[in-house]
C-alpha atoms as a PDB file:
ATOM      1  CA  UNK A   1     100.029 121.873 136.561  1.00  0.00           C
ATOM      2  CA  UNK A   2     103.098 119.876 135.788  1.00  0.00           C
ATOM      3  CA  UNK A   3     103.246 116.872 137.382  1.00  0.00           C
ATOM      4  CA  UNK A   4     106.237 114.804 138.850  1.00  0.00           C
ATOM      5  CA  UNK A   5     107.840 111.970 136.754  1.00  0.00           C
ATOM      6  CA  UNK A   6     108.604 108.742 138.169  1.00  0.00           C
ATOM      7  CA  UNK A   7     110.862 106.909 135.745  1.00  0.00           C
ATOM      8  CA  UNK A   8     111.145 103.174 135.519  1.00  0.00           C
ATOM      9  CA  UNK A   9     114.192 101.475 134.381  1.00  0.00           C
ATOM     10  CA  UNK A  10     114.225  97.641 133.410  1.00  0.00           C
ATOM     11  CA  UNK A  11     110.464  96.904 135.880  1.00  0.00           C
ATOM     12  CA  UNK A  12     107.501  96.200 133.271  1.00  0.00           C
ATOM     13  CA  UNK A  13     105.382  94.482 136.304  1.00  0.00           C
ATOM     14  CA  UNK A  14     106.021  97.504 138.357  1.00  0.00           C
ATOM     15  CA  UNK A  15     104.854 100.192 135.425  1.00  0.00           C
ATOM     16  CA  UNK A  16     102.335  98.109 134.028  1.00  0.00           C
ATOM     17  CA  UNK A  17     100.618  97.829 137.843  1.00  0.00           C
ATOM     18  CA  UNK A  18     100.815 101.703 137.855  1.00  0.00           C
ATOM     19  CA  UNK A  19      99.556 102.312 134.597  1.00  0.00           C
ATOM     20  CA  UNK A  20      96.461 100.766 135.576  1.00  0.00           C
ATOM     21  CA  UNK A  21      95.725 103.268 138.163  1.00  0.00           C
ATOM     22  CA  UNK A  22      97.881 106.307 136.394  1.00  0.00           C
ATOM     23  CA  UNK A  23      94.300 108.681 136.785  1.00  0.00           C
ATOM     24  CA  UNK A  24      94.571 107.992 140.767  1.00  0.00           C
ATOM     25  CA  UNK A  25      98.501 108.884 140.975  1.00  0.00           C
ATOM     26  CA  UNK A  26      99.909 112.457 141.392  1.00  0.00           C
ATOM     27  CA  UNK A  27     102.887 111.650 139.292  1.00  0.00           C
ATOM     28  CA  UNK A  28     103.381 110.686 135.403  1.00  0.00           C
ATOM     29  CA  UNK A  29     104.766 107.676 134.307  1.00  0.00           C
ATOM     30  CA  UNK A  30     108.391 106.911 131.978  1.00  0.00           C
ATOM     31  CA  UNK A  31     108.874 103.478 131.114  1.00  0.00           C
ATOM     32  CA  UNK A  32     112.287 102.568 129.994  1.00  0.00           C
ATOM     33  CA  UNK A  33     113.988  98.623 128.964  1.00  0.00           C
ATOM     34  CA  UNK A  34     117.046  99.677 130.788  1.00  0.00           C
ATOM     35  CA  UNK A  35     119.934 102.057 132.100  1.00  0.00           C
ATOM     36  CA  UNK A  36     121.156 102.956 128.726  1.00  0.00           C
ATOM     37  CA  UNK A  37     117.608 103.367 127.196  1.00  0.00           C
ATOM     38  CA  UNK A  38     117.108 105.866 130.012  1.00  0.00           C
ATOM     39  CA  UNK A  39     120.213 107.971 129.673  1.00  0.00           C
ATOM     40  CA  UNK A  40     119.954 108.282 126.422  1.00  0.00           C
ATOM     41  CA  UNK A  41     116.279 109.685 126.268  1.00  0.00           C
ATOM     42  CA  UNK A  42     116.804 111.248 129.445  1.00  0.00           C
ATOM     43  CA  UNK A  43     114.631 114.205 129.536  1.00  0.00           C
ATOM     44  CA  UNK A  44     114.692 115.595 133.048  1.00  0.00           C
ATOM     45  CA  UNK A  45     114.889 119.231 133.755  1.00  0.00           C
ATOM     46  CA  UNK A  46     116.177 119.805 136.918  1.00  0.00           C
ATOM     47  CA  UNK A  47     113.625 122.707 138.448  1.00  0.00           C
ATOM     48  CA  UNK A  48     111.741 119.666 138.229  1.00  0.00           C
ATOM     49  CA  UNK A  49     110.819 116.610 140.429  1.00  0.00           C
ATOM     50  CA  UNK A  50     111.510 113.477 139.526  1.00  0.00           C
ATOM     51  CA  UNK A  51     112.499 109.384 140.949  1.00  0.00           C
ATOM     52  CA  UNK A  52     113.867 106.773 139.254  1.00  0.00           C
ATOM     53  CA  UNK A  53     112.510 102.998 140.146  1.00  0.00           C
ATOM     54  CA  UNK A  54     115.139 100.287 139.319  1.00  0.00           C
ATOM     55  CA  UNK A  55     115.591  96.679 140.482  1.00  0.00           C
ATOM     56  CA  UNK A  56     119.411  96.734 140.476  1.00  0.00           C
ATOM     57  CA  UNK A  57     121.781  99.726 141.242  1.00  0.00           C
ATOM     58  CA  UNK A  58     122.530 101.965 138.527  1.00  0.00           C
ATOM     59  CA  UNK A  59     126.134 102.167 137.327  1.00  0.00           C
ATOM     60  CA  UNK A  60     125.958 106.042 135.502  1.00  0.00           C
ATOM     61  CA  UNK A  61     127.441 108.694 137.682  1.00  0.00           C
ATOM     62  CA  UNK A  62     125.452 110.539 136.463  1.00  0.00           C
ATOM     63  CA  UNK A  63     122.252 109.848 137.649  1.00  0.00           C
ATOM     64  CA  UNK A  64     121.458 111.575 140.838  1.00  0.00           C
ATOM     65  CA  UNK A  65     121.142 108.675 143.378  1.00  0.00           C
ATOM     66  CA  UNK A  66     119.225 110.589 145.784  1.00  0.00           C
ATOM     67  CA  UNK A  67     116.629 110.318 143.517  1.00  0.00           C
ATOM     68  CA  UNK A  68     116.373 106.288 142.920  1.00  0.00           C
ATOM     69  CA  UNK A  69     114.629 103.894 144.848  1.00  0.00           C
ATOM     70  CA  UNK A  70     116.288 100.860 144.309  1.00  0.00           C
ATOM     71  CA  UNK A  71     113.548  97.771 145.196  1.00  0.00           C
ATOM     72  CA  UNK A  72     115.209  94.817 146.327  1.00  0.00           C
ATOM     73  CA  UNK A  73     113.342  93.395 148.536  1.00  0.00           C
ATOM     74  CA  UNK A  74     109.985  91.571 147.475  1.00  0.00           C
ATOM     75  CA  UNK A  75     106.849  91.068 147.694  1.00  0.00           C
ATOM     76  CA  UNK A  76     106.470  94.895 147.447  1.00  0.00           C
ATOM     77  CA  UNK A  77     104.133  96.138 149.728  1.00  0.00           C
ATOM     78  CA  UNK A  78     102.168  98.599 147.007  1.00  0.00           C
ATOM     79  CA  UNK A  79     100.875 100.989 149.750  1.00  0.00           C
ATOM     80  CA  UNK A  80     104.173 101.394 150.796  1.00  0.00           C
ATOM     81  CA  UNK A  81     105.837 101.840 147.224  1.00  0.00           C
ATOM     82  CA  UNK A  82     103.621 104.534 146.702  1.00  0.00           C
ATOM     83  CA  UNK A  83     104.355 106.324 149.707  1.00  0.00           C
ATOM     84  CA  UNK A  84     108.017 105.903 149.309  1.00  0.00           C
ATOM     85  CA  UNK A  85     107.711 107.354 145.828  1.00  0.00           C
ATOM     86  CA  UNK A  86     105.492 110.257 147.086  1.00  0.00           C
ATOM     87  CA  UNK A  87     107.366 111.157 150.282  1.00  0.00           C
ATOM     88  CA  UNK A  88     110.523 110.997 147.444  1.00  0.00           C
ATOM     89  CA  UNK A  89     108.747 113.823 145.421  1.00  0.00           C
ATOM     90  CA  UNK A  90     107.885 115.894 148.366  1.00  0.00           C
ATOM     91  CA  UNK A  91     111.383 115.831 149.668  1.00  0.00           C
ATOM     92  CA  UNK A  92     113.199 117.144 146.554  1.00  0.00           C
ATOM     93  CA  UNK A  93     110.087 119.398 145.903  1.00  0.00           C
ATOM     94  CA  UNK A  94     111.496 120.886 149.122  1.00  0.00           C
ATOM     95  CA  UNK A  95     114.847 120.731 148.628  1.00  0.00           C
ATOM     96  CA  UNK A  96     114.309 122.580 145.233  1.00  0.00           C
ATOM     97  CA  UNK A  97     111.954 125.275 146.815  1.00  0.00           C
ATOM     98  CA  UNK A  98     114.934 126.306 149.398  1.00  0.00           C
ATOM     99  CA  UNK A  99     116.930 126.786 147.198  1.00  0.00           C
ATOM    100  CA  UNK A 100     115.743 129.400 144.592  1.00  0.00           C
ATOM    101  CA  UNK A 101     117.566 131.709 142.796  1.00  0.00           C
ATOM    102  CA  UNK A 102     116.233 135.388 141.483  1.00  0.00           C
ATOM    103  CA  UNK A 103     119.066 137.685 140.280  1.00  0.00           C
ATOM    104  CA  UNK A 104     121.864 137.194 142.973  1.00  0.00           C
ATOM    105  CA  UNK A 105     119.189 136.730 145.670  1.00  0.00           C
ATOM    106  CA  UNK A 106     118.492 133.662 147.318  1.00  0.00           C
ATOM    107  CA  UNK A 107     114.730 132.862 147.592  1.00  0.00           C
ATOM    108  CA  UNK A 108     113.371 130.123 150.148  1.00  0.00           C
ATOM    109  CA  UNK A 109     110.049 129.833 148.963  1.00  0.00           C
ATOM    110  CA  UNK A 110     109.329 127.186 152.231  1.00  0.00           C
ATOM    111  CA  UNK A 111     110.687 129.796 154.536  1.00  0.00           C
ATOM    112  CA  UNK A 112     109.307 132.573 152.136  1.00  0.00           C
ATOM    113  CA  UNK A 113     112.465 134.569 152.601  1.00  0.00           C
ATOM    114  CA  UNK A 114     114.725 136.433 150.147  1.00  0.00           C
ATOM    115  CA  UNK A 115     118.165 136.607 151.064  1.00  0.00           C
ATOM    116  CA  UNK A 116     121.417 138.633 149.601  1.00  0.00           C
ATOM    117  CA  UNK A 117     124.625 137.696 151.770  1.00  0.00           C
ATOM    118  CA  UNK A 118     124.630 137.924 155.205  1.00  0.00           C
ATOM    119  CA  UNK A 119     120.910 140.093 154.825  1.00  0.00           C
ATOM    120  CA  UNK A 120     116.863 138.421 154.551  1.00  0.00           C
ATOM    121  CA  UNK A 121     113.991 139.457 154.200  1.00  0.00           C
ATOM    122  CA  UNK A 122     110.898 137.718 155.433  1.00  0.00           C
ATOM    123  CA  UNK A 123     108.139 137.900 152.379  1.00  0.00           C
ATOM    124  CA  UNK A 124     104.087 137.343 152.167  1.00  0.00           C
ATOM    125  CA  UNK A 125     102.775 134.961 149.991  1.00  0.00           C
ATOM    126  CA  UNK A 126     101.413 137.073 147.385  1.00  0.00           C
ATOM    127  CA  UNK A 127     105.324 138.735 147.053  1.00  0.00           C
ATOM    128  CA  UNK A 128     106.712 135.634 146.554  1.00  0.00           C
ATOM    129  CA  UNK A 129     104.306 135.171 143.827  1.00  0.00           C
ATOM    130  CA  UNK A 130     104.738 138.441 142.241  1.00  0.00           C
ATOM    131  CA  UNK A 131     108.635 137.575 142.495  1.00  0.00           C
ATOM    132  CA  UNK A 132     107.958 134.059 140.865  1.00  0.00           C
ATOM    133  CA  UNK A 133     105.789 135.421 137.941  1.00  0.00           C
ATOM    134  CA  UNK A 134     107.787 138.364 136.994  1.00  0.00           C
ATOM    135  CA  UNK A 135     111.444 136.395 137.029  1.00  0.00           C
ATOM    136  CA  UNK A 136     111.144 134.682 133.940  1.00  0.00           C
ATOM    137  CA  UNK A 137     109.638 137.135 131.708  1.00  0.00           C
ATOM    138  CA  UNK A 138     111.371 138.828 128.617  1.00  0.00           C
ATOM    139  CA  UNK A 139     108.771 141.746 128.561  1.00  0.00           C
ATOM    140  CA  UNK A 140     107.214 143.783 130.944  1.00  0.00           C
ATOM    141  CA  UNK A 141     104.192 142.948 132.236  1.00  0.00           C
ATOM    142  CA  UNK A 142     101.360 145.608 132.845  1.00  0.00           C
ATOM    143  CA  UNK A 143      99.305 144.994 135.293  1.00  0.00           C
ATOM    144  CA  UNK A 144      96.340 143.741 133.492  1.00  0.00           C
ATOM    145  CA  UNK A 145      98.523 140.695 133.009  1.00  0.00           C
ATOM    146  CA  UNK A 146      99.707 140.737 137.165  1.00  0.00           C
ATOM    147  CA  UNK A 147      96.069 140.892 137.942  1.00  0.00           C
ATOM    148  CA  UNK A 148      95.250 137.714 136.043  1.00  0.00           C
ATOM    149  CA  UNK A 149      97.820 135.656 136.386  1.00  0.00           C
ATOM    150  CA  UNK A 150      98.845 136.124 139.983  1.00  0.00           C
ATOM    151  CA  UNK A 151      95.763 137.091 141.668  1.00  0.00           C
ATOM    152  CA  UNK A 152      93.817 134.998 139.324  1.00  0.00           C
ATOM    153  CA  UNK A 153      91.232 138.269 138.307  1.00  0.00           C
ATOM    154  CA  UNK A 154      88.716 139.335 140.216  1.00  0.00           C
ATOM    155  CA  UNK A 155      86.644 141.915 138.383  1.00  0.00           C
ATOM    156  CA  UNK A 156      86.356 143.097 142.117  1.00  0.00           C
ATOM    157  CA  UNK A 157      90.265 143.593 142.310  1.00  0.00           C
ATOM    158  CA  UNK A 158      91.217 147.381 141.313  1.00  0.00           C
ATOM    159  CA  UNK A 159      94.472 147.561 139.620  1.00  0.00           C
ATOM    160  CA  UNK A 160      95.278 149.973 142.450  1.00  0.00           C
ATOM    161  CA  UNK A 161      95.654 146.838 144.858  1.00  0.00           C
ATOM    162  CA  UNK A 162      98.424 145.421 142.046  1.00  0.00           C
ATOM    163  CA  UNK A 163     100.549 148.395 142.093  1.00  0.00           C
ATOM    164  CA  UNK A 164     100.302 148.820 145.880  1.00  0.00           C
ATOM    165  CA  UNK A 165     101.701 145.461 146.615  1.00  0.00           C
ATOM    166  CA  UNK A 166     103.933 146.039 143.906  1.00  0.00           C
ATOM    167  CA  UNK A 167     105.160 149.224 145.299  1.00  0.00           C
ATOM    168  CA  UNK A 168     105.165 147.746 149.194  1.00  0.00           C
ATOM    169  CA  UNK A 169     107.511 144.863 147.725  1.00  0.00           C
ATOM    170  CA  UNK A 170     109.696 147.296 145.910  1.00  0.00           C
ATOM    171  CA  UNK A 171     110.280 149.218 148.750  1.00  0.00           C
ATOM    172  CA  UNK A 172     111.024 146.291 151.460  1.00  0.00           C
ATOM    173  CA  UNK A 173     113.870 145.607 149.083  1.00  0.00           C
ATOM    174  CA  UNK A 174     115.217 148.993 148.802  1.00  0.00           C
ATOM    175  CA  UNK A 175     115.121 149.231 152.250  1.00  0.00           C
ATOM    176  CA  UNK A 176     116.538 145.906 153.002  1.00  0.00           C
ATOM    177  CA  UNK A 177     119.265 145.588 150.461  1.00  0.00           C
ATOM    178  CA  UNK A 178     119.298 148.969 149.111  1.00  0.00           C
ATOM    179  CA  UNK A 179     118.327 148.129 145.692  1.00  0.00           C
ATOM    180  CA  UNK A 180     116.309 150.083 143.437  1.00  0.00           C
ATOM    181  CA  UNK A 181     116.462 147.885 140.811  1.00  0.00           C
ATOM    182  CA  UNK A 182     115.208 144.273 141.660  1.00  0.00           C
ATOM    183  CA  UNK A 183     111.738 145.167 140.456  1.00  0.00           C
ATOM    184  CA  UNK A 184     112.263 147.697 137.459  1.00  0.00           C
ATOM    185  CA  UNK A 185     108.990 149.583 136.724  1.00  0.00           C
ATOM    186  CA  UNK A 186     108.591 150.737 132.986  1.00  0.00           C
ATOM    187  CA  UNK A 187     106.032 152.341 130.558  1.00  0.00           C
ATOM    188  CA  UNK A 188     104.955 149.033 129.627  1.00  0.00           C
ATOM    189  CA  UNK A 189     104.760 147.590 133.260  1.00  0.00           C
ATOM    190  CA  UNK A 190     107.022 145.496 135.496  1.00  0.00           C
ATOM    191  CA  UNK A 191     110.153 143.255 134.934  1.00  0.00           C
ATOM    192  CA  UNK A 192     112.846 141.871 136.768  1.00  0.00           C
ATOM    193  CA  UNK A 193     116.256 141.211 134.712  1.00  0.00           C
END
């Protein structure tokens, strides 16, 4: 699992404290000397979550600054710091899972709905997972492949339960948005694209 970064800017006391307890902490840990130092090696990808810890206010527009805690005020409570950099995470972990596009659908994995204009469709778990896996692959994947990787195999799973949620999902969006086409179904197995 990838974890969240927090990135500190210009704060050696602050990452060297953390550091020390980095196997305890749900989040990896970017040390940099200063602004510049961190825009220039700035690595972030977006779909990902991410804070930046800084004693003084950051002058690049752009850096996101809904996701920098700015610590001004000390002694730091360290309970608290930790919270406020977890409840950070979990926040634009949210934000990021409304907000999910497949195709030119809309996918709230909170809400677990799948929306095309003015139309939604409320989805199970195990669809949105299907959805998820399938979305970035080049190839078609047969369902050997669904069975491990989404339903984690179970020699006790017949590939017959794969292709009937497969088919059930397929036809809740046909029916919904009348497309035949979100899941494609080929020789070699599924694919969206």
């Amino acid at each position: 699992m990838i974890k969240s970064k927090v990135n500190i800017i210009d704060f050696n006391i602050l990452y060297n404290t953390l550091l020390e307890i980095k196997d305890h902490l749900n989040f990896d840990l970017i040390n940099y000397k200063n602004e510049s130092d961190f825009v220039k090696n700035i690595n972030i990808d977006v779909n990902k979550d991410y804070v930046i810890i800084t004693k003084t206010p950051l002058k690049n527009s752009a850096i996101n600054q809904k996701n920098v805690i700015l610590l001004e005020k000390f002694p730091l409570n360290f309970f608290s710091l930790i919270d406020l950099i977890n409840s950070s995470l979990l926040k634009q972990k949210y934000n990021f899972q409304s907000n999910f596009t497949v195709k030119d659908y809309k996918l709230d994995l909170n809400s677990r709905i799948i929306i095309k204009k003015e139309n939604s469709l409320k989805l199970t778990e195990k669809e949105i997972d299907i959805i998820l896996f399938l979305k970035d692959k080049k190839e078609p994947q047969n369902i050997n492949v669904l069975q491990k990787e989404v339903w984690g195999y179970s020699k006790d799973l017949e590939t017959h339960t794969v292709e009937t949620h497969i088919y059930r999902l397929r036809k809740k969006i046909s029916d919904k948005f009348k497309d035949n086409n979100f899941i494609l179904s080929e020789k070699e197995g599924y694919l969206i694209k």
